[in-house]
Protein backbone atom coordinates (compact mmCIF):
# COMPACT_ATOMS: atom_id res chain seq x y z
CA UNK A 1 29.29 11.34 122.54
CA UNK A 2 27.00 13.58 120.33
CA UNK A 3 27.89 11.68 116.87
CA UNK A 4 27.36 7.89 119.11
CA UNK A 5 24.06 9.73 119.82
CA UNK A 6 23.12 11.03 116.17
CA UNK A 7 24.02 7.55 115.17
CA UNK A 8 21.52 5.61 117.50
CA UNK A 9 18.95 8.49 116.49
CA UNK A 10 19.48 7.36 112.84
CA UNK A 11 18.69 3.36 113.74
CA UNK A 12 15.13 3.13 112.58
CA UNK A 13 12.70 -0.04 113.30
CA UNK A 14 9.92 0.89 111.97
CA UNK A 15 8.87 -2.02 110.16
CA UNK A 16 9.10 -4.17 113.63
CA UNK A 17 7.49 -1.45 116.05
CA UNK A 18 4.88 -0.66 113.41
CA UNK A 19 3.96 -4.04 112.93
CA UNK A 20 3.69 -5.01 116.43
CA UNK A 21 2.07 -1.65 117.33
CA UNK A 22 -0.72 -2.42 114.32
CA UNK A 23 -1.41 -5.84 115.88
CA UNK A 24 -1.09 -4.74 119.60
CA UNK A 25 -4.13 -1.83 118.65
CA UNK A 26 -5.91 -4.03 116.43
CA UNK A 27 -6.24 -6.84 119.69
CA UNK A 28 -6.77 -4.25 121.84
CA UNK A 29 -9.58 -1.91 119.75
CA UNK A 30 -11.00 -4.75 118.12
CA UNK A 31 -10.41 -7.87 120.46
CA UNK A 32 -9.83 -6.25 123.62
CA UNK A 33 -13.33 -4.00 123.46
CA UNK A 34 -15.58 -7.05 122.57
CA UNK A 35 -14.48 -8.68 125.60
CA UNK A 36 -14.31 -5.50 127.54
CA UNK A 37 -18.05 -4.71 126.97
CA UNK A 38 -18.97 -8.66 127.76
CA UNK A 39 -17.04 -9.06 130.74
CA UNK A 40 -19.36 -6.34 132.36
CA UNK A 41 -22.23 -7.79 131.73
CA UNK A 42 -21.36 -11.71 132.09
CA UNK A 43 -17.96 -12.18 134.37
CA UNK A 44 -14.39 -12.33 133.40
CA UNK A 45 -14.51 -16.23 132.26
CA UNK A 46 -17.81 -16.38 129.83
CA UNK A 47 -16.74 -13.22 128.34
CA UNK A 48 -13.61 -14.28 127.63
CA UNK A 49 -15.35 -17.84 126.34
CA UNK A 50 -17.77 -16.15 123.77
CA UNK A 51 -15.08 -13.35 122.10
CA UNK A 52 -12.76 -16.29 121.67
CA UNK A 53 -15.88 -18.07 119.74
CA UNK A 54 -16.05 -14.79 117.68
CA UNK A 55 -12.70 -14.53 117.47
CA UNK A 56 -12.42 -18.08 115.78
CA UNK A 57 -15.79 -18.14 113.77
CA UNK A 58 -14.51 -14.88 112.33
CA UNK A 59 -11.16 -16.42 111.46
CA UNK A 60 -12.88 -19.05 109.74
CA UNK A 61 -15.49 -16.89 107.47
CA UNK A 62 -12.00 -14.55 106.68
CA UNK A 63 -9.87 -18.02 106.24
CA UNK A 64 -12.62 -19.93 103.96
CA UNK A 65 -12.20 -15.88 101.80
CA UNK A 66 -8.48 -16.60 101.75
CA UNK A 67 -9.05 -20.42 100.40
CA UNK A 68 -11.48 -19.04 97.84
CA UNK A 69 -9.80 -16.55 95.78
CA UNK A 70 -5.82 -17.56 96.95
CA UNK A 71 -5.04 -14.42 98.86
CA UNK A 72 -4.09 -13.84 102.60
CA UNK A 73 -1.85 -15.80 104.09
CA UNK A 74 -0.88 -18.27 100.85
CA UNK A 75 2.11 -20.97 99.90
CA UNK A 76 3.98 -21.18 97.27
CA UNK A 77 3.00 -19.72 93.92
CA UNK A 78 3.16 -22.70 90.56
CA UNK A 79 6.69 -22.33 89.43
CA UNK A 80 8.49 -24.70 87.08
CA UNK A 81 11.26 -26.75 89.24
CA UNK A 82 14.75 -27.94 87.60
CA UNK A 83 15.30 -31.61 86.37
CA UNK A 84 18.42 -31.44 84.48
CA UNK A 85 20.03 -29.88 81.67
CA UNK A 86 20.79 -31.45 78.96
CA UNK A 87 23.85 -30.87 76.71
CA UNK A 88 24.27 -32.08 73.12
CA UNK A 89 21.50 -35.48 72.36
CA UNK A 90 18.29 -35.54 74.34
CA UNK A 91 18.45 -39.40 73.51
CA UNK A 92 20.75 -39.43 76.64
CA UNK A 93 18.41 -37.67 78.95
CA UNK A 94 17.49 -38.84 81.93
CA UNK A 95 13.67 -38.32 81.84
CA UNK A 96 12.19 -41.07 79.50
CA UNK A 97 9.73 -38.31 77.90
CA UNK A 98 12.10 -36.00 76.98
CA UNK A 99 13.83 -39.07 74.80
CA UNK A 100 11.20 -38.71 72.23
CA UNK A 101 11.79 -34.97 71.38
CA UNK A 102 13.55 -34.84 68.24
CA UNK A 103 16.70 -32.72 68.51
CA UNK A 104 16.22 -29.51 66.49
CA UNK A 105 18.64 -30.38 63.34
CA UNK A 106 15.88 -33.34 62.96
CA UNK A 107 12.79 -30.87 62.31
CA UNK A 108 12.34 -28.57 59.63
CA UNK A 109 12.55 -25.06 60.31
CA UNK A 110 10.42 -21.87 60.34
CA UNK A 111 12.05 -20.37 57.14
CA UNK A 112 11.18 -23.53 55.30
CA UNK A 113 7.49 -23.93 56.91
CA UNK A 114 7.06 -20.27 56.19
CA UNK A 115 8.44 -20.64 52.52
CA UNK A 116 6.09 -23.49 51.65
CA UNK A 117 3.05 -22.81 52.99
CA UNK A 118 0.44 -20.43 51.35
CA UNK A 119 -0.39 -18.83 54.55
CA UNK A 120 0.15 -14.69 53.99
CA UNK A 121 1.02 -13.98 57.45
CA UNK A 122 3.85 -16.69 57.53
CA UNK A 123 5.14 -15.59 54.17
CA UNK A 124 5.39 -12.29 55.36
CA UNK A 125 6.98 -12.62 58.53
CA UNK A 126 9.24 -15.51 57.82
CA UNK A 127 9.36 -16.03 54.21
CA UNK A 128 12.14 -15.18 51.85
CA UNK A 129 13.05 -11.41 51.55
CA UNK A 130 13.40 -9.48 48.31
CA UNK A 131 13.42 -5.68 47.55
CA UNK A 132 9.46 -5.77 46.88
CA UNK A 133 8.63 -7.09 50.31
CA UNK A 134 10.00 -4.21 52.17
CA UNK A 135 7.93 -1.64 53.37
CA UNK A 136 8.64 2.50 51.91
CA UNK A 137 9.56 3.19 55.79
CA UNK A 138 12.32 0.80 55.57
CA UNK A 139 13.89 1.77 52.56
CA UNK A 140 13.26 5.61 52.37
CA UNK A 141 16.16 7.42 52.38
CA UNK A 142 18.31 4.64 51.24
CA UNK A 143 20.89 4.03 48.88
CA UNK A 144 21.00 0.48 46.68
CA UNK A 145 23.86 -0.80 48.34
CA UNK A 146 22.11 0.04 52.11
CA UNK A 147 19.02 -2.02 50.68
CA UNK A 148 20.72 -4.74 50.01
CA UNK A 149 21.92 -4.40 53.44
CA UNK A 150 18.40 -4.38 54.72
CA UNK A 151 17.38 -7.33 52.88
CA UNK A 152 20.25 -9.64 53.76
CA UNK A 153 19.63 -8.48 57.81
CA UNK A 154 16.11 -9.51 57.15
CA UNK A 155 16.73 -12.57 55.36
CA UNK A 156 18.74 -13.71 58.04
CA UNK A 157 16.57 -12.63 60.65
CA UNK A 158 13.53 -15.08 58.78
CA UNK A 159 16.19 -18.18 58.29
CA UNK A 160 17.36 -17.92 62.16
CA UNK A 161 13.30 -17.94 63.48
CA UNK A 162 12.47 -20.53 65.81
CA UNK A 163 9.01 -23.09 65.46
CA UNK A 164 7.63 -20.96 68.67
CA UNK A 165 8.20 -17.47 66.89
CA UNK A 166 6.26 -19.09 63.94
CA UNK A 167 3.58 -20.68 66.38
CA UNK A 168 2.80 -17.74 67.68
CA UNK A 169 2.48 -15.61 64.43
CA UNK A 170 0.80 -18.58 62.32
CA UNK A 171 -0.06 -21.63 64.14
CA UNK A 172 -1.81 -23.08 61.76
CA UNK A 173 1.00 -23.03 59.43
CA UNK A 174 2.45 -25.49 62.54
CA UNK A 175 -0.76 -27.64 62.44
CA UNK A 176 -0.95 -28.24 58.73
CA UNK A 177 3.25 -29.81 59.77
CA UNK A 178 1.85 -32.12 62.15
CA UNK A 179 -0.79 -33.26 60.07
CA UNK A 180 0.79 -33.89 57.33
CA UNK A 181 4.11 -35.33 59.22
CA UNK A 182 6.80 -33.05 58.37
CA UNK A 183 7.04 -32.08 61.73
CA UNK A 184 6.57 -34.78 64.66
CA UNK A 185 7.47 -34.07 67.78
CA UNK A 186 7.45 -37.05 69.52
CA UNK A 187 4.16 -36.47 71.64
CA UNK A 188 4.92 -33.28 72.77
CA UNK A 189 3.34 -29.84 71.92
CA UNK A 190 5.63 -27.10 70.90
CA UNK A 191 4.59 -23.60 72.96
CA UNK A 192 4.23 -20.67 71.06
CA UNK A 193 6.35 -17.80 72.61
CA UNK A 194 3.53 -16.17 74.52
CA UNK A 195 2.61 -19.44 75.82
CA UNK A 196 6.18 -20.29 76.94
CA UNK A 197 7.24 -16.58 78.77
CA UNK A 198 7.34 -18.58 82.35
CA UNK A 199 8.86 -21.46 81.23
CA UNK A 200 11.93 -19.64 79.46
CA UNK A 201 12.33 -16.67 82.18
CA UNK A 202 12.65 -19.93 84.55
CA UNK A 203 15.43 -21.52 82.01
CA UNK A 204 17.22 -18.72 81.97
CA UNK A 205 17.50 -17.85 85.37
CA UNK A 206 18.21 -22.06 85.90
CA UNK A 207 21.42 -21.56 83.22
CA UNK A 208 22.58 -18.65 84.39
CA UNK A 209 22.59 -19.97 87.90
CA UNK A 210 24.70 -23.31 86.75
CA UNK A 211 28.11 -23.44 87.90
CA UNK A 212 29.20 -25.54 84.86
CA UNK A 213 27.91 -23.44 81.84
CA UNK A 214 29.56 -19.98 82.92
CA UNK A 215 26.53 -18.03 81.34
CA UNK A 216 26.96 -14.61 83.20
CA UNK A 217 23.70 -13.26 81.06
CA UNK A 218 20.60 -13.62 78.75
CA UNK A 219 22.63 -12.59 76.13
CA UNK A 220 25.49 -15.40 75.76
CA UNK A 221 22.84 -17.84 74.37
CA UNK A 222 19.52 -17.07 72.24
CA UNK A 223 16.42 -18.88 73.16
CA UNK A 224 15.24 -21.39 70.73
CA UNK A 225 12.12 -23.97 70.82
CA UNK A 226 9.58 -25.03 73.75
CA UNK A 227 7.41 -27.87 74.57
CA UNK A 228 5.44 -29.51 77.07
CA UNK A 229 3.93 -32.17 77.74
CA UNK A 230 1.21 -34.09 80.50
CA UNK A 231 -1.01 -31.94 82.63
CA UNK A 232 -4.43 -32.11 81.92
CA UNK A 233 -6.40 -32.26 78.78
CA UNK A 234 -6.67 -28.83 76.55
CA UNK A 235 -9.02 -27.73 74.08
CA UNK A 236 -8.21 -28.83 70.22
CA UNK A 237 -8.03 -26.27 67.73
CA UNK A 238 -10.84 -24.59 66.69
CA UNK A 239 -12.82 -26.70 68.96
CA UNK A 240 -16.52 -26.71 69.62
CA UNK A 241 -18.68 -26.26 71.93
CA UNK A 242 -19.21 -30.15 72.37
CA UNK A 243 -15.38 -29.60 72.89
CA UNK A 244 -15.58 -27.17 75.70
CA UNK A 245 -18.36 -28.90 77.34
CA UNK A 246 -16.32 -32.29 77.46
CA UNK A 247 -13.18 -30.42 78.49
CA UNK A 248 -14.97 -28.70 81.25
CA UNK A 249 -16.40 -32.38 82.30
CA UNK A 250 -12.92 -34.44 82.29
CA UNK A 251 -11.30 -30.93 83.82
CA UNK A 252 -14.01 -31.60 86.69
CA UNK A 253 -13.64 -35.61 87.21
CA UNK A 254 -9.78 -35.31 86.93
CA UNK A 255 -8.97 -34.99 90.88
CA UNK A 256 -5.35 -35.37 90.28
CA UNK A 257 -3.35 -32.93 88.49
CA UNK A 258 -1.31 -35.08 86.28
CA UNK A 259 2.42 -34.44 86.20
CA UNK A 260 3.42 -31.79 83.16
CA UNK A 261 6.73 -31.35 82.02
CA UNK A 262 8.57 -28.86 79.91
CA UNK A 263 11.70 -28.13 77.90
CA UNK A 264 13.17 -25.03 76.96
CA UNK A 265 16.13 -25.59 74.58
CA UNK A 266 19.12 -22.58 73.85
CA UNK A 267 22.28 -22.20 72.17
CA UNK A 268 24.94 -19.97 72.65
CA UNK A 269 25.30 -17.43 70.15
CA UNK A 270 28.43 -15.85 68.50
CA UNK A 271 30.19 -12.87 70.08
CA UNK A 272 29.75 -10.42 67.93
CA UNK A 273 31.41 -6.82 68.61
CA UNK A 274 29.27 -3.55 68.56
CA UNK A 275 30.12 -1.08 66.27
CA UNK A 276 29.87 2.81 66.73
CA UNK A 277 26.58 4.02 65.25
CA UNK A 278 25.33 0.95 64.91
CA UNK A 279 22.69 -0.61 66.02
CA UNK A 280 23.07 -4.15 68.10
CA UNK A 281 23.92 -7.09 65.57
CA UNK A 282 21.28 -9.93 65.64
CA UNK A 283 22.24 -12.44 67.59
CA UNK A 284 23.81 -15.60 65.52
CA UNK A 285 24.02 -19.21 67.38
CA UNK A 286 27.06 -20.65 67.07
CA UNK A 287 26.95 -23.95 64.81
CA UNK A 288 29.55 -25.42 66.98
CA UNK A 289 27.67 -25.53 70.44
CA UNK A 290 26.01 -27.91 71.22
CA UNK A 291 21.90 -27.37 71.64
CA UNK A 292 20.85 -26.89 75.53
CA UNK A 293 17.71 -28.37 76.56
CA UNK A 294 16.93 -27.48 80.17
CA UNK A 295 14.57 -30.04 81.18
CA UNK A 296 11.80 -29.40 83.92
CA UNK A 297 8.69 -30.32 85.92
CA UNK A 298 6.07 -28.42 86.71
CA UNK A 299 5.14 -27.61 90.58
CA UNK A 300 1.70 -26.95 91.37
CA UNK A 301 2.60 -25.49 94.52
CA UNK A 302 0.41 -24.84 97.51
CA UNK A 303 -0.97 -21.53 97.35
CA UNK A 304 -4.09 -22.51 99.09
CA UNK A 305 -2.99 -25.02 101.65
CA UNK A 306 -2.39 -22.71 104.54
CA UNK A 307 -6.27 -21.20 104.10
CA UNK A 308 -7.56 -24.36 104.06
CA UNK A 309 -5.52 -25.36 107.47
CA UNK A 310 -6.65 -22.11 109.03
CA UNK A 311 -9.91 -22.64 107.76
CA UNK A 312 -10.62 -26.10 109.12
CA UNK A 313 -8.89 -25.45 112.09
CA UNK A 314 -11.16 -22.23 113.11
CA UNK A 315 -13.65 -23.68 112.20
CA UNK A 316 -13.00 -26.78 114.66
CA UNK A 317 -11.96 -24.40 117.53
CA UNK A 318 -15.46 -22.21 117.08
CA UNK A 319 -17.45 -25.76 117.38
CA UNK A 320 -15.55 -26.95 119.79
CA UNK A 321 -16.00 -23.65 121.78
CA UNK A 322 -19.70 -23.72 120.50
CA UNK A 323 -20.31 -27.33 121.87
CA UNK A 324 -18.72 -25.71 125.45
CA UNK A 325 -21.24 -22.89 125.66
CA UNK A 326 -24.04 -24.87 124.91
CA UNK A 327 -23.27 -27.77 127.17
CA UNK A 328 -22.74 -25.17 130.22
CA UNK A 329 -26.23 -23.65 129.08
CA UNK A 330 -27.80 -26.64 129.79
CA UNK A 331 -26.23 -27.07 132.92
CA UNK A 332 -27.25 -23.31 133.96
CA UNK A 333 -30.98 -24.25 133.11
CA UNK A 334 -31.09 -27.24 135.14
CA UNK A 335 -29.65 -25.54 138.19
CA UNK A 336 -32.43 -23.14 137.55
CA UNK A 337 -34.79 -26.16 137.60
CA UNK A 338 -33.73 -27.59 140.50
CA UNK A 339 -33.90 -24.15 142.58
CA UNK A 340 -37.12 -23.79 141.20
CA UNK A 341 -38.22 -27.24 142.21
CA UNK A 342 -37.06 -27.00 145.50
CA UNK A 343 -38.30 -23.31 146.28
C-alpha cells in the first residue's frame, strides 16, 4: 500500500493542469471581470453581448499581429518536400528539369577551375599544393618525409572539392565558367554551400530515412554539388541599383510564388579504418557508386494561414456583434420616443 501510494505521488501532470489552470485564470481574471463589472451596471445579457465584442475585436487586433510578423498560432514552416532519388543518370529522372543537369563526370571540377583561373583566393584554397604554399604553422616541427605527408593530404583534399565549396570561397571564379561555357549547367544555378545548408540537412535526413539505400549516417556518403532552379527572380551579380529597384517591382507584381526545385547530389565514400593517434582520414568517394541526386520541391508552407483565418473570422464575429448592438440601440431609442410621445 505505501509504495502503490509513493507511486501515484510520483505521477505528475503538470503540463495539462498548468495549462488548463493558466487558461481557466486568464478567462476568469481577464474575461470573467470585464463581464463581471458590466453585468452590474447593464444586466446579465448586454454584458455578456459587449465583452464578447471585446473579446473578438481583441482577437482580431492580436490575430492581424500574428499574420504580420508569422508568430502565434502559425502552420507549417517552408521545408523542402521529397520527389525522388535518383541513382546513377539524371537523364532517367522523372522530373523533366532535372534532365538537363549534367551529371557531375560531365563538368569540370573545382581543382581544375581553381588551377586555371588567376583568382588568388581560388588558387589558394583549391589550387595545386607544393611545399611553398604551406603555411610555418603547418610544417613546424616537421620532418621532410611528414611534409610530404602534409602536402599529398592537402593535394587531395583540393582535387576532391566540390563546385559549391568553390562557389562559396570564389564565385566569381564560377561565373567567369559560365560565361565562357566550360561549365553549363543546363539552366540551373549551382548553390554555394552556405546557400544550400537547408537543402542538404533535408537530403540527408531524406537518404538516411530510405529503406533501399541502407545509409545508417552522414558519414557513409560525402555531400557533393547543389542546384536549384524556378522560384522567383534574384538579383544578378554585382547588380545595380536599377537592378534592385526592378527586382523589388517584379518581386511585388509576381502574386504567385512560382514552383522552385532543388537537387542535392552524394556519393558514398570509401570505408576507411581509423588509426590510433590519428586523426580522422578525409573522406574518399568511392569511384564505383553510382552519384545520388535526391531530387526535391520546395514547399512554401502556410505559416500564416491560421492568423489570417483567425483574423478574418474575429473580425467578422466583432461586426457581426457590432451590427447587433447597434441595431438594438436603435430599437431602445425609439421605445424611448414612443414613451415620450405618448407621456
Amino acid at each position: 500500500m505505501p509504495e502503490s501510494l509513493n507511486l501515484l505521488a510520483g505521477l505528475a501532470w503538470d503540463p495539462e493542469i498548468r495549462g488548463f489552470m493558466a487558461v481557466f485564470a486568464g478567462t476568469v481574471v481577464l474575461f470573467g471581470s470585464v463581464w463581471l463589472i458590466l453585468a452590474t451596471n447593464v444586466g446579465f445579457r448586454l454584458s455578456t453581448i459587449i465583452t464578447l465584442t471585446g473579446l473578438f475585436g481583441w482577437m482580431g487586433i492580436m490575430a492581424a499581429v500574428w499574420w504580420i510578423y508569422g508568430i502565434g498560432w502559425i502552420g507549417s514552416s517552408p521545408a523542402w518536400k521529397l520527389i525522388e532519388i535518383n541513382v546513377g543518370d539524371l537523364q532517367q529522372a522523372s522530373l523533366a528539369e532535372a534532365t538537363t543537369l549534367p551529371n557531375p563526370s560531365e563538368l569540370p571540377s573545382a581543382f581544375e577551375l581553381a588551377v586555371l583561373s588567376d583568382d588568388p583566393v581560388a588558387r589558394a584554397e583549391f589550387g595545386a599544393v607544393t611545399v611553398d604554399t604551406l603555411t610555418a604553422d603547418q610544417i613546424e616541427g616537421l620532418t621532410s618525409n611528414e611534409i610530404a605527408e602534409v602536402v599529398a593530404e592537402e593535394q587531395e583534399k583540393n582535387i576532391t572539392a566540390n563546385l559549391s565549396e568553390l562557389a562559396a570561397v570564389a564565385p566569381a571564379v564560377i561565373s567567369a565558367a559560365e560565361a565562357d561555357g566550360r561549365l553549363n549547367f543546363g539552366g540551373w544555378k549551382l548553390l554555394s554551400t552556405a546557400e544550400s545548408g537547408e537543402a542538404q540537412a533535408s537530403a540527408v535526413a531524406m537518404l538516411i530515412e530510405n529503406p533501399n539505400l541502407k545509409f545508417t549516417s552522414q558519414s557513409d556518403f560525402k555531400l557533393l554539388d547543389a542546384y536549384s532552379i524556378g522560384g522567383k527572380s534574384t538579383l544578378p551579380a554585382n547588380p545595380t541599383r536599377l537592378d534592385r529597384i526592378g527586382t523589388q517591382i517584379q518581386t511585388a507584381l509576381t502574386i504567385t510564388n512560382p514552383v522552385s526545385y532543388g537537387i542535392v547530389q552524394v556519393q558514398e565514400v570509401i570505408d576507411q579504418p581509423l588509426l590510433p593517434g590519428r586523426p580522422p582520414p578525409l573522406a574518399k568517394v568511392d569511384p564505383n557508386k553510382p552519384v545520388i541526386s535526391v531530387i526535391m520541391v520546395r514547399d512554401l508552407g502556410d505559416v500564416r494561414l491560421r492568423p489570417a483565418l483567425v483574423t478574418l473570422g474575429s473580425l467578422a464575429v466583432f461586426i457581426a456583434f457590432c451590427l447587433f448592438l447597434h441595431e438594438r440601440d436603435k430599437q431602445v431609442r425609439r421605445r424611448q420616443e414612443e414613451t415620450l410621445a405618448n407621456a
